[in-house]
N, C-alpha and C. Protein backbone atom coordinates (compact mmCIF):
# COMPACT_ATOMS: atom_id res chain seq x y z
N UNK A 1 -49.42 28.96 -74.26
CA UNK A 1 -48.67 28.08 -73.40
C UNK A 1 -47.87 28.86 -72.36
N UNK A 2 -47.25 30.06 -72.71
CA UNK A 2 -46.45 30.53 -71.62
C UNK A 2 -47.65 31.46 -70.79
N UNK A 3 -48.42 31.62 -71.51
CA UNK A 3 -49.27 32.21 -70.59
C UNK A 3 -49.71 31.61 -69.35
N UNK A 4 -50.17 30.54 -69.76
CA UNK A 4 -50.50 29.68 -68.91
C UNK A 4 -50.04 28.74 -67.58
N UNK A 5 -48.58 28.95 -67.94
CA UNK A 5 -46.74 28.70 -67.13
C UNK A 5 -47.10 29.93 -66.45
N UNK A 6 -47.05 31.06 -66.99
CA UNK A 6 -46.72 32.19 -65.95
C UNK A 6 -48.86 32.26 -64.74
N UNK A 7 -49.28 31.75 -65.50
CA UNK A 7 -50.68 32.03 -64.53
C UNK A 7 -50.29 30.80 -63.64
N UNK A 8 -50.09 29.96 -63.75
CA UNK A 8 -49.79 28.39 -62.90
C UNK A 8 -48.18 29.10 -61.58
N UNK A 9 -47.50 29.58 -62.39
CA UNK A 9 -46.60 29.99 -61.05
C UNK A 9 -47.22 31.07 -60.48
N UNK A 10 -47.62 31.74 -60.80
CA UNK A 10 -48.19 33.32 -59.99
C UNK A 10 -49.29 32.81 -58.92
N UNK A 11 -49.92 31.81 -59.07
CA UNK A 11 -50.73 30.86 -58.53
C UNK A 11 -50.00 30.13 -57.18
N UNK A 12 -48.87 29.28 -57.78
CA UNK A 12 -48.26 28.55 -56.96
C UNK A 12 -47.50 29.54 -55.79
N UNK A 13 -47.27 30.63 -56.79
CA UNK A 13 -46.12 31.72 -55.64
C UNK A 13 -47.17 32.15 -54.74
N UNK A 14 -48.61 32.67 -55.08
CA UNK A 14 -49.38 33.32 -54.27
C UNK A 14 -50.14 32.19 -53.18
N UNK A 15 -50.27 31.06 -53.28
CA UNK A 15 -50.31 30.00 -52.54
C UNK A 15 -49.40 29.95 -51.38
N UNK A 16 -48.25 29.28 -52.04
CA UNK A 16 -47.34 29.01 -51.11
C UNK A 16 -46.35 30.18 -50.48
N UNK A 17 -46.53 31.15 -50.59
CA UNK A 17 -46.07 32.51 -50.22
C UNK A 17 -46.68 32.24 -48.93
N UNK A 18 -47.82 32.70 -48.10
CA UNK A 18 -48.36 32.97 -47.32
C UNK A 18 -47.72 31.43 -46.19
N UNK A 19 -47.88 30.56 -46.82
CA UNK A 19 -47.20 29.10 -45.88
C UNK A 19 -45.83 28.91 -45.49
N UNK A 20 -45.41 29.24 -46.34
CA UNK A 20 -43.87 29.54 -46.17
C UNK A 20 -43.17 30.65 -44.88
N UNK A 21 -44.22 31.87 -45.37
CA UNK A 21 -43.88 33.02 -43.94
C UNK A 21 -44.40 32.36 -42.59
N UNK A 22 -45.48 31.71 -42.98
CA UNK A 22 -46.26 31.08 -41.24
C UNK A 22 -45.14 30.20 -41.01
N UNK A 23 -44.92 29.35 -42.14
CA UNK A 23 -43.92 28.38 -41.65
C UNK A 23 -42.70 28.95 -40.48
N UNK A 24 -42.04 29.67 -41.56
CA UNK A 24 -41.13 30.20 -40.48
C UNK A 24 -41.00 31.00 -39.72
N UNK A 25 -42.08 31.60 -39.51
CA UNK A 25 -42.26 32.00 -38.36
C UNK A 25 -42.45 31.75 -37.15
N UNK A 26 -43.18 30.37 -36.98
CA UNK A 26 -43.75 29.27 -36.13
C UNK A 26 -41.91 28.34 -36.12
N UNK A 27 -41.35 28.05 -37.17
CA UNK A 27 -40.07 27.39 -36.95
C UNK A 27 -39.26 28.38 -36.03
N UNK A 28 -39.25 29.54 -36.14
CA UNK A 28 -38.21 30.33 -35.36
C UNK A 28 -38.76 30.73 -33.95
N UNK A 29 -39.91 31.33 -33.78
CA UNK A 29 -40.10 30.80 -32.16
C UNK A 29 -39.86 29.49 -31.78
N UNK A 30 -39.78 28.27 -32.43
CA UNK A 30 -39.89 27.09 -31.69
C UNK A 30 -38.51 27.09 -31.66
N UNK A 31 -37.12 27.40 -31.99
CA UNK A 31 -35.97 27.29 -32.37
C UNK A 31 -35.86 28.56 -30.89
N UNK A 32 -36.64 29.75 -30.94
CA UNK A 32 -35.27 30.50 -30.04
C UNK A 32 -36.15 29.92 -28.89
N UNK A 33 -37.16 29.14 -28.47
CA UNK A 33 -37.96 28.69 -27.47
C UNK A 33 -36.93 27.83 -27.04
N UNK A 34 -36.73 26.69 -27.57
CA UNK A 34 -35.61 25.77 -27.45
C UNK A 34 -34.24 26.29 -27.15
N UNK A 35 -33.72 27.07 -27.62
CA UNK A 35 -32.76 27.92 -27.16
C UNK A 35 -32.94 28.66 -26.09
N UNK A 36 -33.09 28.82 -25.75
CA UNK A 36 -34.05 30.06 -23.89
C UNK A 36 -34.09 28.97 -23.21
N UNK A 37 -34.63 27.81 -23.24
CA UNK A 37 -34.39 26.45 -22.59
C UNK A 37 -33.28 26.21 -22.23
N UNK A 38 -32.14 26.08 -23.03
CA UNK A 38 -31.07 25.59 -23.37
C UNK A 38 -29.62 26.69 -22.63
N UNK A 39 -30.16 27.75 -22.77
CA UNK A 39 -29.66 28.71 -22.01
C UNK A 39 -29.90 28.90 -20.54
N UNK A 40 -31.22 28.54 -19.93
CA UNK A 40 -31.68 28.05 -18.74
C UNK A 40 -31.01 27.41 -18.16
N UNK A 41 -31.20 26.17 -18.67
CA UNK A 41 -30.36 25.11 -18.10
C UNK A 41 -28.51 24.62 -17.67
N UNK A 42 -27.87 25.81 -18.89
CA UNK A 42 -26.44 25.75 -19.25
C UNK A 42 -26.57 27.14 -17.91
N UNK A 43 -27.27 28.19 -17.70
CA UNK A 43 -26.94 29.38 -16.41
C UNK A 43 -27.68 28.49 -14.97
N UNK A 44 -28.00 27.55 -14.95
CA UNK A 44 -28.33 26.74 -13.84
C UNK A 44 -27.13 25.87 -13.79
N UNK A 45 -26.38 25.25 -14.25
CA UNK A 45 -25.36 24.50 -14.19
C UNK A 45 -24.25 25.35 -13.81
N UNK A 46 -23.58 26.10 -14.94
CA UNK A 46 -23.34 27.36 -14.30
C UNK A 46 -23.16 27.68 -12.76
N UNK A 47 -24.20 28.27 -12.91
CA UNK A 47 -24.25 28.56 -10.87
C UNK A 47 -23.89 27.32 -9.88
N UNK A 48 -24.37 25.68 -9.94
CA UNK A 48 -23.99 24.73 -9.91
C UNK A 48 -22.61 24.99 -9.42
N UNK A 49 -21.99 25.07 -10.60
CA UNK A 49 -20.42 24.69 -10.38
C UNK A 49 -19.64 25.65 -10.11
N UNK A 50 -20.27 27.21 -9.74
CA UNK A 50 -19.47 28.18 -9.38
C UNK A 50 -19.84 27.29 -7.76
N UNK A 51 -21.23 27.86 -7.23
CA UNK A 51 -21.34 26.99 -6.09
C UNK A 51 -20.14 26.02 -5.50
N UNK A 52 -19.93 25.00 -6.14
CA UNK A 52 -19.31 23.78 -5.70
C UNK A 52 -17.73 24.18 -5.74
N UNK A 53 -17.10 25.01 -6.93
CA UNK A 53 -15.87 25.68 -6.90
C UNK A 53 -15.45 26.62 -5.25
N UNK A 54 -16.37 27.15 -5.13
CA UNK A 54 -16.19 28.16 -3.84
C UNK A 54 -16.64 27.08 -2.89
N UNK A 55 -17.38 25.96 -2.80
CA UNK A 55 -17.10 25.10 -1.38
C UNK A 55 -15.10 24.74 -1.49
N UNK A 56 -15.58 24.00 -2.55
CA UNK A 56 -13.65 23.43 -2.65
C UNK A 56 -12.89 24.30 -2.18
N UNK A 57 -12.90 25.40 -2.81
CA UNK A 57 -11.94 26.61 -2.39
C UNK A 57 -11.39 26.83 -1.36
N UNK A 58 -13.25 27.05 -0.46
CA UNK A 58 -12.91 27.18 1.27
C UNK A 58 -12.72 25.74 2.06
N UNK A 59 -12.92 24.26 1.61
CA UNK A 59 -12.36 23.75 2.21
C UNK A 59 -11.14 23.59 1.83
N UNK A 60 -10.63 23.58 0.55
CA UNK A 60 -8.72 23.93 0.49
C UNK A 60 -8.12 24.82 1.52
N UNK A 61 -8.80 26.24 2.05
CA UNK A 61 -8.59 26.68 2.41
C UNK A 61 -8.02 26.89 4.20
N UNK A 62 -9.65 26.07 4.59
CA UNK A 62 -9.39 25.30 5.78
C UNK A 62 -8.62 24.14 6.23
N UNK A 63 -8.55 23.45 5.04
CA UNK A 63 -7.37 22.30 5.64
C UNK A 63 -6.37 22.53 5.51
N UNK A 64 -5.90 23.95 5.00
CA UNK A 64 -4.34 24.51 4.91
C UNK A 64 -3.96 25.09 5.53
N UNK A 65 -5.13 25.99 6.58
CA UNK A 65 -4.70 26.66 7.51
C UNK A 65 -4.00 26.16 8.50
N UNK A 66 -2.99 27.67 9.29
CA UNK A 66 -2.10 26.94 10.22
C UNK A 66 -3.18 26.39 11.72
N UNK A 67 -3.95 26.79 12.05
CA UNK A 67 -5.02 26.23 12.97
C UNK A 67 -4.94 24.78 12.74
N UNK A 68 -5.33 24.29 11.22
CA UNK A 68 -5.49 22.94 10.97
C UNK A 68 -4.20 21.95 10.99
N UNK A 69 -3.41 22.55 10.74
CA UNK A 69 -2.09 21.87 11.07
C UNK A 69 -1.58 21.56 12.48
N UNK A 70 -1.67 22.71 13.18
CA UNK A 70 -1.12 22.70 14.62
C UNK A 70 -2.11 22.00 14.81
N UNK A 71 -3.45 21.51 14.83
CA UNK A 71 -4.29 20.92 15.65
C UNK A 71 -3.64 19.15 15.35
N UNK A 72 -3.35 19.22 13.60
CA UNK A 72 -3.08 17.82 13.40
C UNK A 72 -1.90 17.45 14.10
N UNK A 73 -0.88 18.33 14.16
CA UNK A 73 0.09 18.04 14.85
C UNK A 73 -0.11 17.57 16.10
N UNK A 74 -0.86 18.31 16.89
CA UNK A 74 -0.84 17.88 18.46
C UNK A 74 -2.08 16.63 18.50
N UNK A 75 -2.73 16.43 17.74
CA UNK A 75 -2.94 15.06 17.93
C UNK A 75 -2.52 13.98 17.45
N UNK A 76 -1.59 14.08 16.40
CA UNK A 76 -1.07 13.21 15.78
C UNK A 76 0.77 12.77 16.78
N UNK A 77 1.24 13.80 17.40
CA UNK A 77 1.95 13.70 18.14
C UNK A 77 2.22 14.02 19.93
N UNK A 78 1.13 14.03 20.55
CA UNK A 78 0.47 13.24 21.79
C UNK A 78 1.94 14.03 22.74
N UNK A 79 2.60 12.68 22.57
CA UNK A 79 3.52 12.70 23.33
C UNK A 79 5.15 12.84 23.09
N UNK A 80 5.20 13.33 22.08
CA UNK A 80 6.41 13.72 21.64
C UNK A 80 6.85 15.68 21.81
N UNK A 81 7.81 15.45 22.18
CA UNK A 81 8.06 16.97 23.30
C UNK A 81 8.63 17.90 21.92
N UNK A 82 8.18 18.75 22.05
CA UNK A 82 7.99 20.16 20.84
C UNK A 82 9.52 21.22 21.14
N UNK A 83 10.40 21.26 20.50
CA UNK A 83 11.27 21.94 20.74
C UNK A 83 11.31 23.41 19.96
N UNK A 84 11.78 24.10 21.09
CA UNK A 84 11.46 25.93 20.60
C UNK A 84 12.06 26.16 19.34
N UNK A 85 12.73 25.26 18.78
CA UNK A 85 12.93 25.91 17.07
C UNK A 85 11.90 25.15 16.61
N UNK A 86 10.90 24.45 16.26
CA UNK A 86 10.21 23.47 15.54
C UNK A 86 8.71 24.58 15.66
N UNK A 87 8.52 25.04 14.35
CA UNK A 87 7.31 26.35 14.49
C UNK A 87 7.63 26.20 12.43
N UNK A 88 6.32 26.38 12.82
CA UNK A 88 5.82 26.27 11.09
C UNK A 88 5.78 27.69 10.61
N UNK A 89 6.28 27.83 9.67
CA UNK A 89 6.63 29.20 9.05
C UNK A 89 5.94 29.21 7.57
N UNK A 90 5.16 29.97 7.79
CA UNK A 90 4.55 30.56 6.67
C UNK A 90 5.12 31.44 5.24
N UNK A 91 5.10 31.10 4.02
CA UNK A 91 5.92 31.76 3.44
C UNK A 91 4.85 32.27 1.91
N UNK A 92 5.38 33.83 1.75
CA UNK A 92 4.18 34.81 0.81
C UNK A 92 5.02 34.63 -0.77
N UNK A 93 4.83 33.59 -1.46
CA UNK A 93 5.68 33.76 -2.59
C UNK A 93 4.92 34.70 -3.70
N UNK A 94 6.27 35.37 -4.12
CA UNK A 94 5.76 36.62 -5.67
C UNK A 94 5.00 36.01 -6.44
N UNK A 95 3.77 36.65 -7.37
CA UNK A 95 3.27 36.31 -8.39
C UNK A 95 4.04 36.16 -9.44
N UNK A 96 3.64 35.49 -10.40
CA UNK A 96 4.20 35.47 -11.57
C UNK A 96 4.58 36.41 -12.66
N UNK A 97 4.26 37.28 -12.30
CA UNK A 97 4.25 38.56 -12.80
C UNK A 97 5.25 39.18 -12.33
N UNK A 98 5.52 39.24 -11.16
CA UNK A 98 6.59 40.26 -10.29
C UNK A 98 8.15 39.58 -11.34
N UNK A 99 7.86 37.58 -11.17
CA UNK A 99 9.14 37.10 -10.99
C UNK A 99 9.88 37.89 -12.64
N UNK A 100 8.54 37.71 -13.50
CA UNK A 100 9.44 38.12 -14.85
C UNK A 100 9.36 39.50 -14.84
N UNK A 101 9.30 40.44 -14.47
CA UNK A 101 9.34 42.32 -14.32
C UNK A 101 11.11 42.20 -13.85
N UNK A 102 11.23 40.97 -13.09
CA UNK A 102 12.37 41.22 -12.07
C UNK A 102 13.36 40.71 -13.53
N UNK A 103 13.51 39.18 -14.02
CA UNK A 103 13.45 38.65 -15.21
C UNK A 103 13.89 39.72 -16.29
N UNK A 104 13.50 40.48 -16.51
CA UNK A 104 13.50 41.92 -17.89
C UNK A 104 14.95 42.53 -17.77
């Protein structure tokens, strides 16, 4: 009887041994296949939205400039007379870093 237990598994192991390795072998290319996909698509999006970050950027950039202001100004005020103190002043504030070094 145990003989016969141990010939029936040595059987079953030498069977299903060989299916088991194909198995997963065939499961794990299809897994990092799907993944390489998935990575594709997430470094295409990616680029996407760096793209679209650096439009925003430079139009933040342009509608802040003083060009864009003085232009809005003089068409938005036509006919209203500009007096020699009235000049837009630009101002370079410290990083956040400087303020707490100073802070210490």
């Amino acid at each position: 009887m145990r003989e016969t237990t141990k010939t029936i598994g040595k059987a079953l192991f030498t069977i299903s041994f060989p299916f088991l390795v194909v198995y997963f072998l065939v499961w794990q290319s299809i897994s990092f296949a799907n993944l390489n996909r998935e990575v594709k698509k997430l470094s295409q999006k990616r680029e996407e939205l760096f793209k679209k970050n650096h439009d925003l950027k430079s139009r933040i950039a342009s509608s802040t400039s003083i060009e864009r202001i003085d232009t809005l100004y003089k068409k938005n005020n036509k006919n209203s007379t500009v007096y020699p103190g009235n000049k837009i002043v630009t101002l370079t504030l410290p990083k956040e870093k400087s303020i707490k070094e100073k802070d210490k």
